[in-house]
N, C-alpha and C. Protein backbone atom coordinates (compact mmCIF):
# COMPACT_ATOMS: atom_id res chain seq x y z
N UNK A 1 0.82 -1.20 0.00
CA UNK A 1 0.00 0.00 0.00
C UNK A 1 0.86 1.27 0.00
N UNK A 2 2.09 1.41 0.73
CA UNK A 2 2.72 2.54 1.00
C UNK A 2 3.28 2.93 -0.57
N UNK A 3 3.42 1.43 -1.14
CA UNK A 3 4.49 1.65 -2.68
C UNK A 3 3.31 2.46 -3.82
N UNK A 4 2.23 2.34 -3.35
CA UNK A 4 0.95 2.51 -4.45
C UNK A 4 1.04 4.03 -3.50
N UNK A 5 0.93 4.57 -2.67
CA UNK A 5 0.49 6.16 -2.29
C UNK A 5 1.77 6.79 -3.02
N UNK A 6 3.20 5.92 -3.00
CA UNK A 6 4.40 6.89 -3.20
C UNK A 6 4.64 6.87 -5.04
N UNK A 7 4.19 6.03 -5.12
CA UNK A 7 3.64 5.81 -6.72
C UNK A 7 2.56 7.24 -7.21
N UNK A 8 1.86 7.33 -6.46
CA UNK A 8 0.45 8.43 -6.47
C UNK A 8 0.71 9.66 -6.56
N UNK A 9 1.65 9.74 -5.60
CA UNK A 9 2.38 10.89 -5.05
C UNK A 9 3.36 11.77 -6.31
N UNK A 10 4.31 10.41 -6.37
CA UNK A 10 5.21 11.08 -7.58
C UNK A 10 4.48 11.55 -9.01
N UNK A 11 3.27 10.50 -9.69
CA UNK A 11 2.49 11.09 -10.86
C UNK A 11 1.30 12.33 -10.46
N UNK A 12 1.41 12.76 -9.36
CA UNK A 12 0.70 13.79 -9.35
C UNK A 12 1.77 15.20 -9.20
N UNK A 13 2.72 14.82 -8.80
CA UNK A 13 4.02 15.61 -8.39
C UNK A 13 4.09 15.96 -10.28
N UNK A 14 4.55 14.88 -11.41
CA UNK A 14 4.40 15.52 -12.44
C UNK A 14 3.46 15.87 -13.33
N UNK A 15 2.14 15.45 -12.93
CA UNK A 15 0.98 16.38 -13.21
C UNK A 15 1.03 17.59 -12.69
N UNK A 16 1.36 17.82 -11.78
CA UNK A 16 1.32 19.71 -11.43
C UNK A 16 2.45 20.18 -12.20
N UNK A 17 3.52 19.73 -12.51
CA UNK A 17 4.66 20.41 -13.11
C UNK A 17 4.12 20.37 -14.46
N UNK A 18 3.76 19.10 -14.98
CA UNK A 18 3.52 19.23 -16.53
C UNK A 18 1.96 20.49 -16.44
N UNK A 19 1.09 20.62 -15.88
CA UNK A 19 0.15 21.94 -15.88
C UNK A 19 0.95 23.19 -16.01
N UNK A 20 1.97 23.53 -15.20
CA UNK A 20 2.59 24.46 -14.74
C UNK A 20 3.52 24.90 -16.35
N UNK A 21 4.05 23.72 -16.80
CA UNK A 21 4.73 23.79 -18.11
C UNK A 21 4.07 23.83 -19.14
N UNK A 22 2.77 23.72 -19.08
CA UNK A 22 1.43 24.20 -20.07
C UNK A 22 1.43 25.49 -20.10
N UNK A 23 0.86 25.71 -18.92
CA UNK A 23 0.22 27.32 -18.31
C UNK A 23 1.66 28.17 -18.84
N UNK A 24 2.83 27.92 -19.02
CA UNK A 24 3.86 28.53 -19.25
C UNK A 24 4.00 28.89 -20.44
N UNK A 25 4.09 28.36 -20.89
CA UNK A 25 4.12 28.10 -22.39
C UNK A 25 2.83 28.79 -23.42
N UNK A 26 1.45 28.71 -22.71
CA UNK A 26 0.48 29.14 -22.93
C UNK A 26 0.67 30.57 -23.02
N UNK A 27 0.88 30.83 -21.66
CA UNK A 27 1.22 32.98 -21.47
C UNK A 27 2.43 33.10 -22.32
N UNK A 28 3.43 31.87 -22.34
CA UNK A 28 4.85 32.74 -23.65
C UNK A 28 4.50 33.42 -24.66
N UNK A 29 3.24 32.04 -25.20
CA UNK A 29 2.68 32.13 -26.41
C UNK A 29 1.47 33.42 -26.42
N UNK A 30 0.86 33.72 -25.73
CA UNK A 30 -0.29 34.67 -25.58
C UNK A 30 0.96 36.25 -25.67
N UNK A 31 1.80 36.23 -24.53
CA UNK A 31 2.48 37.27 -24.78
C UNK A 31 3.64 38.18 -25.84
N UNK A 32 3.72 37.00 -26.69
CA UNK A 32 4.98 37.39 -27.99
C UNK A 32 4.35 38.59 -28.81
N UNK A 33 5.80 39.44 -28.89
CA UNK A 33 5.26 40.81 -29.18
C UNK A 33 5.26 40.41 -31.23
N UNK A 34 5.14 40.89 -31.91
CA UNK A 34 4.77 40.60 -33.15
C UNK A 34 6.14 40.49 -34.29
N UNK A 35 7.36 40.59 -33.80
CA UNK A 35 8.32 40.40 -34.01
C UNK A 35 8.83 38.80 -33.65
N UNK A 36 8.55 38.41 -32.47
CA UNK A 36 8.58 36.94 -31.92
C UNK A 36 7.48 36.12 -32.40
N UNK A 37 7.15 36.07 -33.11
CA UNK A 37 5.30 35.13 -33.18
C UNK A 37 6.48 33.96 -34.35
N UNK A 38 6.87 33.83 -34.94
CA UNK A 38 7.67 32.76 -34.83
C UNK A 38 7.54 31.89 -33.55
N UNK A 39 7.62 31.92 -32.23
CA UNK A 39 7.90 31.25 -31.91
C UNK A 39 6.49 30.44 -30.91
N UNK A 40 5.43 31.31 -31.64
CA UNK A 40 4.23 30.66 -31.12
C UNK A 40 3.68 29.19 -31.63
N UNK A 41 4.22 28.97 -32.68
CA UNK A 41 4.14 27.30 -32.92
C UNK A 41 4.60 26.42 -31.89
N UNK A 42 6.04 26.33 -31.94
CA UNK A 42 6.66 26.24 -31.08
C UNK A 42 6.01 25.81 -29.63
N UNK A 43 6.12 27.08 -29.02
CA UNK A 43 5.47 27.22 -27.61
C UNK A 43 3.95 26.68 -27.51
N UNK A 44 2.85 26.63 -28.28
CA UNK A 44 1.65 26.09 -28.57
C UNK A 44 1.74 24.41 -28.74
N UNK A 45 2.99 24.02 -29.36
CA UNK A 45 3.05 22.21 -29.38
C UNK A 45 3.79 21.84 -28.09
N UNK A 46 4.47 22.63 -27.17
CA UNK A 46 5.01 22.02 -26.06
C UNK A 46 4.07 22.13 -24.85
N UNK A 47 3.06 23.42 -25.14
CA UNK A 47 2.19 23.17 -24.25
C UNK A 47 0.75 22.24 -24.69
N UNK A 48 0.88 21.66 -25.78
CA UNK A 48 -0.13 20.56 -26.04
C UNK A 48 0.60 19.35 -25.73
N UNK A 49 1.98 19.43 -25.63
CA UNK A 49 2.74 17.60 -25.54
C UNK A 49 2.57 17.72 -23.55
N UNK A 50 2.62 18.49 -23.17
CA UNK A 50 2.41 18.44 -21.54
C UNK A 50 0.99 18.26 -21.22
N UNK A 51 -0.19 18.84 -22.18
CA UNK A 51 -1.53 18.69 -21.65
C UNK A 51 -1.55 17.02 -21.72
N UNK A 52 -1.52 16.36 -23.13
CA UNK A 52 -0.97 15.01 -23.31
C UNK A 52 -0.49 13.99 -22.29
N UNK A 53 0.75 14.96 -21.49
CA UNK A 53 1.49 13.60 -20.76
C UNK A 53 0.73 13.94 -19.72
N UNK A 54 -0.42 14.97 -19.06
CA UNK A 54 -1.00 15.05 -18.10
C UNK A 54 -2.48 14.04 -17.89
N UNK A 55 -2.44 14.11 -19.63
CA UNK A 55 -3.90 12.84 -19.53
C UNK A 55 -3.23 11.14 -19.30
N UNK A 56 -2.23 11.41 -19.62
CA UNK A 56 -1.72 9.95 -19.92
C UNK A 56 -1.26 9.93 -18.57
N UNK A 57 -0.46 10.69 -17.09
CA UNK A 57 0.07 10.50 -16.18
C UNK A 57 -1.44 10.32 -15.18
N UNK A 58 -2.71 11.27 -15.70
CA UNK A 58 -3.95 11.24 -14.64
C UNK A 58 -4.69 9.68 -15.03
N UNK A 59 -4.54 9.42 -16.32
CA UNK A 59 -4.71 7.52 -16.30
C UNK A 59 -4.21 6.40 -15.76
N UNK A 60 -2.92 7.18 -15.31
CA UNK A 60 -2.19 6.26 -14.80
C UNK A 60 -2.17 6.11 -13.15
N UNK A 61 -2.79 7.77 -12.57
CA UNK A 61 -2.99 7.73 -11.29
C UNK A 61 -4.57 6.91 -10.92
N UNK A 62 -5.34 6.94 -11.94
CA UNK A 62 -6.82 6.57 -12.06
C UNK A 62 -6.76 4.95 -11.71
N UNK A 63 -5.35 4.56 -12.50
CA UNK A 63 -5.04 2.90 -12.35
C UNK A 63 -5.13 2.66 -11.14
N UNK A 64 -4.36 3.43 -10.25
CA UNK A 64 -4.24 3.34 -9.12
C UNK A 64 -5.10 3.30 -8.09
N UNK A 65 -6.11 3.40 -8.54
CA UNK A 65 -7.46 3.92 -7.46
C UNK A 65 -7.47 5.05 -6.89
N UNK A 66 -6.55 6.59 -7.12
CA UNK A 66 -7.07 7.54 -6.89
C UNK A 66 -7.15 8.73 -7.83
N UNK A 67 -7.50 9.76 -7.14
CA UNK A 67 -8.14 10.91 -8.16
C UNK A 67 -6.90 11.92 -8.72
N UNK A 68 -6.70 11.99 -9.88
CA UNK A 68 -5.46 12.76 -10.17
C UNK A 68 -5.70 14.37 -9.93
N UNK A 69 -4.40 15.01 -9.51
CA UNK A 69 -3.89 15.98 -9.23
C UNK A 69 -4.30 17.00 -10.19
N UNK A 70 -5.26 18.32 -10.35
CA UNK A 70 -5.64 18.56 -11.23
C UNK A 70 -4.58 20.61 -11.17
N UNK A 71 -4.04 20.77 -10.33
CA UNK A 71 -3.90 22.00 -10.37
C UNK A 71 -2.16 22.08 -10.44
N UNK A 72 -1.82 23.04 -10.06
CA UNK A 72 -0.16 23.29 -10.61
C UNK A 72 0.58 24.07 -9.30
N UNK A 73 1.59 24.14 -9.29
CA UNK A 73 2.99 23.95 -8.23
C UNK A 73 2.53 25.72 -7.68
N UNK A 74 3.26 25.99 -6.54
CA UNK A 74 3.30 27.03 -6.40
C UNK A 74 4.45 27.88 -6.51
N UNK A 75 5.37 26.82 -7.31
CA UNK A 75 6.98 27.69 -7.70
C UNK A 75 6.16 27.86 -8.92
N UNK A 76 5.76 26.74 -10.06
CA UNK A 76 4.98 27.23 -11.10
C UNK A 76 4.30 28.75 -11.27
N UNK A 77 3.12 29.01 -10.53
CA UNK A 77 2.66 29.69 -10.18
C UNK A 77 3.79 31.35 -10.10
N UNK A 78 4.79 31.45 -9.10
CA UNK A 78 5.31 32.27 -8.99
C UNK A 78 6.51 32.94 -10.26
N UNK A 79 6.62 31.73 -10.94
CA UNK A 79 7.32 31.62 -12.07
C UNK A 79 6.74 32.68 -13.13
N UNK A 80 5.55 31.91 -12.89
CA UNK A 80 4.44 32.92 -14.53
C UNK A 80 4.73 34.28 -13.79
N UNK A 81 4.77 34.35 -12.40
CA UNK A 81 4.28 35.84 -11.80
C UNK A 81 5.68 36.93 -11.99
N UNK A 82 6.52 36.13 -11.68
CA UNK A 82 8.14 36.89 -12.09
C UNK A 82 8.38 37.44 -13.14
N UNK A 83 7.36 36.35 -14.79
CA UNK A 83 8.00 36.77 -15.96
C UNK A 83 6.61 37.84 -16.32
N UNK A 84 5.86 37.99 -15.83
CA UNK A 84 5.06 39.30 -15.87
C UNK A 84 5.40 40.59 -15.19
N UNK A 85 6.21 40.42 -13.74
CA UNK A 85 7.04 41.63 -13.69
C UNK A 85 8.21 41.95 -14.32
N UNK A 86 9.15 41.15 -15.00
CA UNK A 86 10.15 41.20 -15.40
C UNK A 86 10.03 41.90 -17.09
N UNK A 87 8.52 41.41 -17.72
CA UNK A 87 8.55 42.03 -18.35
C UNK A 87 7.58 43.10 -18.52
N UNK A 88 6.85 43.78 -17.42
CA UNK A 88 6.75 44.90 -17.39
C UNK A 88 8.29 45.80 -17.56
N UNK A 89 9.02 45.13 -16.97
CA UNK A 89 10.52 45.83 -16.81
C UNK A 89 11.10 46.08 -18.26
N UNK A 90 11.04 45.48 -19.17
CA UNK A 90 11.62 45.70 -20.42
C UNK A 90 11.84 43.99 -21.06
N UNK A 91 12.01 43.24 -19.67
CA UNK A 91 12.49 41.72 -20.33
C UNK A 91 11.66 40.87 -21.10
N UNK A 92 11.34 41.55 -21.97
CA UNK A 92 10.19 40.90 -23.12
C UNK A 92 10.92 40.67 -24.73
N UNK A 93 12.61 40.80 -24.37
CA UNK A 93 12.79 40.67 -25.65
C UNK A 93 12.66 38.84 -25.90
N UNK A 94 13.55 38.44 -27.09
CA UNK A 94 13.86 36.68 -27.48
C UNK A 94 14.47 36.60 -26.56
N UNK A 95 15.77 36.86 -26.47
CA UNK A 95 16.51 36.20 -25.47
C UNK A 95 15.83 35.92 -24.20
N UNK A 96 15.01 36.60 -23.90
CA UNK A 96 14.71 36.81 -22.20
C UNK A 96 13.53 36.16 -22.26
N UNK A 97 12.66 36.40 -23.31
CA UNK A 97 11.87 35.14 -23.37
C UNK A 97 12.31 33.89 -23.18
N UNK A 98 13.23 33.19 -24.27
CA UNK A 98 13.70 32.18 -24.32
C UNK A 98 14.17 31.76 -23.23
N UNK A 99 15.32 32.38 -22.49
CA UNK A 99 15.87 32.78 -21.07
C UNK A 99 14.84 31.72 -20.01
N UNK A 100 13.50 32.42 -20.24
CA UNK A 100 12.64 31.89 -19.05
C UNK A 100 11.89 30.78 -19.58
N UNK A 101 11.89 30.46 -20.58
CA UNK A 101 11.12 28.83 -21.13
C UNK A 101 12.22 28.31 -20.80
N UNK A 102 13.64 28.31 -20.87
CA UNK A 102 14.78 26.96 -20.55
C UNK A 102 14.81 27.02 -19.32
N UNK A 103 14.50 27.95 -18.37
CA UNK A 103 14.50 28.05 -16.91
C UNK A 103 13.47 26.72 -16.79
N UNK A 104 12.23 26.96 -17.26
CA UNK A 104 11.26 26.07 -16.94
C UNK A 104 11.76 24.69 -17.21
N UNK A 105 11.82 24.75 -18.53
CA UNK A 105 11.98 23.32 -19.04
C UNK A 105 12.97 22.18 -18.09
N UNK A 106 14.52 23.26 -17.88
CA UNK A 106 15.30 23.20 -16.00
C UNK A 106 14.59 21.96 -15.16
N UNK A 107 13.47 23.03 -14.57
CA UNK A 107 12.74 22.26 -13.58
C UNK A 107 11.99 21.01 -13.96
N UNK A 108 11.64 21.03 -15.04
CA UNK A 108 10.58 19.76 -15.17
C UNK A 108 11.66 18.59 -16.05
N UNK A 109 12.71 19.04 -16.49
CA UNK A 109 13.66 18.00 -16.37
C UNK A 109 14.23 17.12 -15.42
N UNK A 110 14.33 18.06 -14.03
CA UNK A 110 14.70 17.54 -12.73
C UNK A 110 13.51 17.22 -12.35
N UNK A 111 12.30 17.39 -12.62
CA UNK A 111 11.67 16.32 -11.69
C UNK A 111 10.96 15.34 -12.38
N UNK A 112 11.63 14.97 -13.58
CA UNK A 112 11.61 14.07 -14.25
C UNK A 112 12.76 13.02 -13.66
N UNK A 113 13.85 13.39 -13.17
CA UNK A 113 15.07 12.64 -13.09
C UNK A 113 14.54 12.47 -11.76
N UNK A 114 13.93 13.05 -10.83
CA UNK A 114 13.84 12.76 -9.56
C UNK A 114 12.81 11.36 -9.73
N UNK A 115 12.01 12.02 -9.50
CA UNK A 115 10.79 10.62 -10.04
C UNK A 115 11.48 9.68 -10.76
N UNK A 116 11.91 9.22 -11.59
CA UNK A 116 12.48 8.06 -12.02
C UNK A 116 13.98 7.44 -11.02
N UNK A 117 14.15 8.24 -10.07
CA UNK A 117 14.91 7.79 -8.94
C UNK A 117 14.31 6.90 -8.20
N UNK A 118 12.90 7.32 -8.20
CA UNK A 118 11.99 6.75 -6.81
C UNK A 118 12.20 4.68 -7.34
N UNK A 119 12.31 3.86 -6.62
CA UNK A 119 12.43 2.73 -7.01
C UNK A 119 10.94 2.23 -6.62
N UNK A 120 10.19 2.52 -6.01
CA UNK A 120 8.64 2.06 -6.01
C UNK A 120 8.17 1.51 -7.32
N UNK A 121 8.08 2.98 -8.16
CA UNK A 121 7.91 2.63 -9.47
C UNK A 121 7.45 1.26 -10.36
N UNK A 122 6.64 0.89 -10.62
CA UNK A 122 6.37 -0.54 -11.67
C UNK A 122 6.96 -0.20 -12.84
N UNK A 123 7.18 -1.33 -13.50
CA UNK A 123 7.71 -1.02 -15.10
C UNK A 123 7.28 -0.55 -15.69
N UNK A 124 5.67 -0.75 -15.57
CA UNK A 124 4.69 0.17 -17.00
C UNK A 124 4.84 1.76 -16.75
N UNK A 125 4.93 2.08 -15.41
CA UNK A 125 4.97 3.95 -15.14
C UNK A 125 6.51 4.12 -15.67
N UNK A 126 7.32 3.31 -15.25
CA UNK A 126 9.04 3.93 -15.76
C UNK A 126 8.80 3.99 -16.67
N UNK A 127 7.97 2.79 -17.94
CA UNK A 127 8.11 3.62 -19.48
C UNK A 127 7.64 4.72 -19.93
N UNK A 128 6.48 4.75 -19.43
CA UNK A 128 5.92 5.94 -20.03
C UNK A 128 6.61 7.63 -19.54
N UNK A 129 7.45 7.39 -18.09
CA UNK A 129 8.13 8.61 -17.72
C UNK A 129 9.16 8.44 -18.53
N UNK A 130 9.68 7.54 -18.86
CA UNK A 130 11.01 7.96 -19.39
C UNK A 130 10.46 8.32 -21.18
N UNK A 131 9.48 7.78 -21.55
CA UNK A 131 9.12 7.95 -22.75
C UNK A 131 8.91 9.94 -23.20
N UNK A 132 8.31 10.33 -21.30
CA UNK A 132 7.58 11.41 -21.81
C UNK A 132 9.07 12.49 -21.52
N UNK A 133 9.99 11.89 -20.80
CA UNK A 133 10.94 12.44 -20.37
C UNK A 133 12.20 12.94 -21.51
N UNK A 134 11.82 11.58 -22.54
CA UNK A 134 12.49 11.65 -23.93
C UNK A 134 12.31 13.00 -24.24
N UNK A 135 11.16 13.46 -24.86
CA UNK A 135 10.20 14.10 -25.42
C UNK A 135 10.94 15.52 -24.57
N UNK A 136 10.66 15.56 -23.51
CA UNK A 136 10.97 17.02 -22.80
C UNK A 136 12.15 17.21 -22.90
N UNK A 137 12.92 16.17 -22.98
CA UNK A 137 14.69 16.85 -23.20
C UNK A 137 14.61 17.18 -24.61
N UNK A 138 14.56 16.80 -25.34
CA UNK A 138 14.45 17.21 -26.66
C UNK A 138 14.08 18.67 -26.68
N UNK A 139 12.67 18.95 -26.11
CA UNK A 139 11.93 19.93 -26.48
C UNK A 139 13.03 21.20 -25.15
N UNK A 140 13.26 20.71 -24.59
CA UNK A 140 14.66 21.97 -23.42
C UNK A 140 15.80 21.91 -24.80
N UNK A 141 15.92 21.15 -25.50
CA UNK A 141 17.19 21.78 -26.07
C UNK A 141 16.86 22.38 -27.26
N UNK A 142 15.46 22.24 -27.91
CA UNK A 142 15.09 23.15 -29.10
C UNK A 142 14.89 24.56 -28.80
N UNK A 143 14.57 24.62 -27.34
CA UNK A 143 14.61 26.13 -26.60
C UNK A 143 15.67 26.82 -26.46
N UNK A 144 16.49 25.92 -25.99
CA UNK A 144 18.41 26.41 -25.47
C UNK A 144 18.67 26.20 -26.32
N UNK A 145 18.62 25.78 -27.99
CA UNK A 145 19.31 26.55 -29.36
C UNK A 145 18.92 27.46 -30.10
N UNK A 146 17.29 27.82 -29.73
CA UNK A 146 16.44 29.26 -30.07
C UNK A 146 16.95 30.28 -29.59
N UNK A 147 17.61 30.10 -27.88
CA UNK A 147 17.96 30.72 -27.07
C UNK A 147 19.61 31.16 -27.80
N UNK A 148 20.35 30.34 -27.65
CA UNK A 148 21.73 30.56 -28.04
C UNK A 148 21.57 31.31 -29.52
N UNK A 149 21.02 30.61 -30.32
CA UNK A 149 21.14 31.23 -31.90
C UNK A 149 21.14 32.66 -31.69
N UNK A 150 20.07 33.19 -31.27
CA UNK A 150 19.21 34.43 -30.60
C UNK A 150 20.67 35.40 -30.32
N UNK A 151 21.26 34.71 -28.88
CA UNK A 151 22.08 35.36 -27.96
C UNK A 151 23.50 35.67 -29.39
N UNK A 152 23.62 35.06 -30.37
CA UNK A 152 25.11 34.91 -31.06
C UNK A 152 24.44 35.74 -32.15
N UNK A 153 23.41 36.92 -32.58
CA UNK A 153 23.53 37.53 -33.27
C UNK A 153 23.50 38.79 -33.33
């Protein structure tokens, strides 16, 4: 029983991060000034591949016999709130955009690596984290070369 709550625990732990990396991605995309809209594709498919691993991680808490985690982190939360003062401040260019999507992407990499630490875990949840975990490193380094390209011109 304890292995099934800590099991519960960790896929709701990345259901709030993967919301949080929606909701992020969502305001990047809502806020790009008309010079950046390039990069609203982009930001619009990473926050649909997180809504995704959130249905597929709340099926997997459902397996479990309980109710999945439906809301988002409160570093999340403070995150969106920083890059709305920051860019009241001026930090609304690419770089600083970009800047704060690889910040994110950061975190939900590590608690991707954390969670797949936990040894509770059954085989069928390690695949699908490491499957969705594939997916997010990929998508942190298409950011951190938007980012770099950006910064080298």
């Amino acid at each position: 029983m304890e292995n099934q709550e800590k099991t519960v625990e960790v896929l709701n732990d990345l259901i709030q991060i993967n919301n949080d990396r929606a909701d992020g991605f969502d305001k990047a995309s809502a806020d790009l000034k008309d010079e950046n809209i390039d990069l609203k594709a982009t930001f619009d498919k990473f926050s649909s591949d997180s809504r995704a691993n959130v249905t597929e991680l709340a099926g997997l808490v459902g397996r479990n016999g309980e109710n999945p985690d439906t809301g988002n982190t409160i570093l999340g939360s403070l995150h969106r709130a920083w890059i709305d003062i920051k860019a009241s401040f001026g930090g609304d260019d690419r770089h600083s955009i970009l800047a704060e999507c690889e910040r994110g992407e950061d975190a939900i990499k590590k608690a991707y690596r954390d969670a797949l630490q936990e040894n509770e875990l059954g085989e069928n949840i390690r695949e699908v984290l490491l499957k969705q975990q594939s997916a997010i490193n990929t998508s942190h380094d298409a950011i951190k070369a938007l980012r770099d390209a950006h910064a080298s011109l």
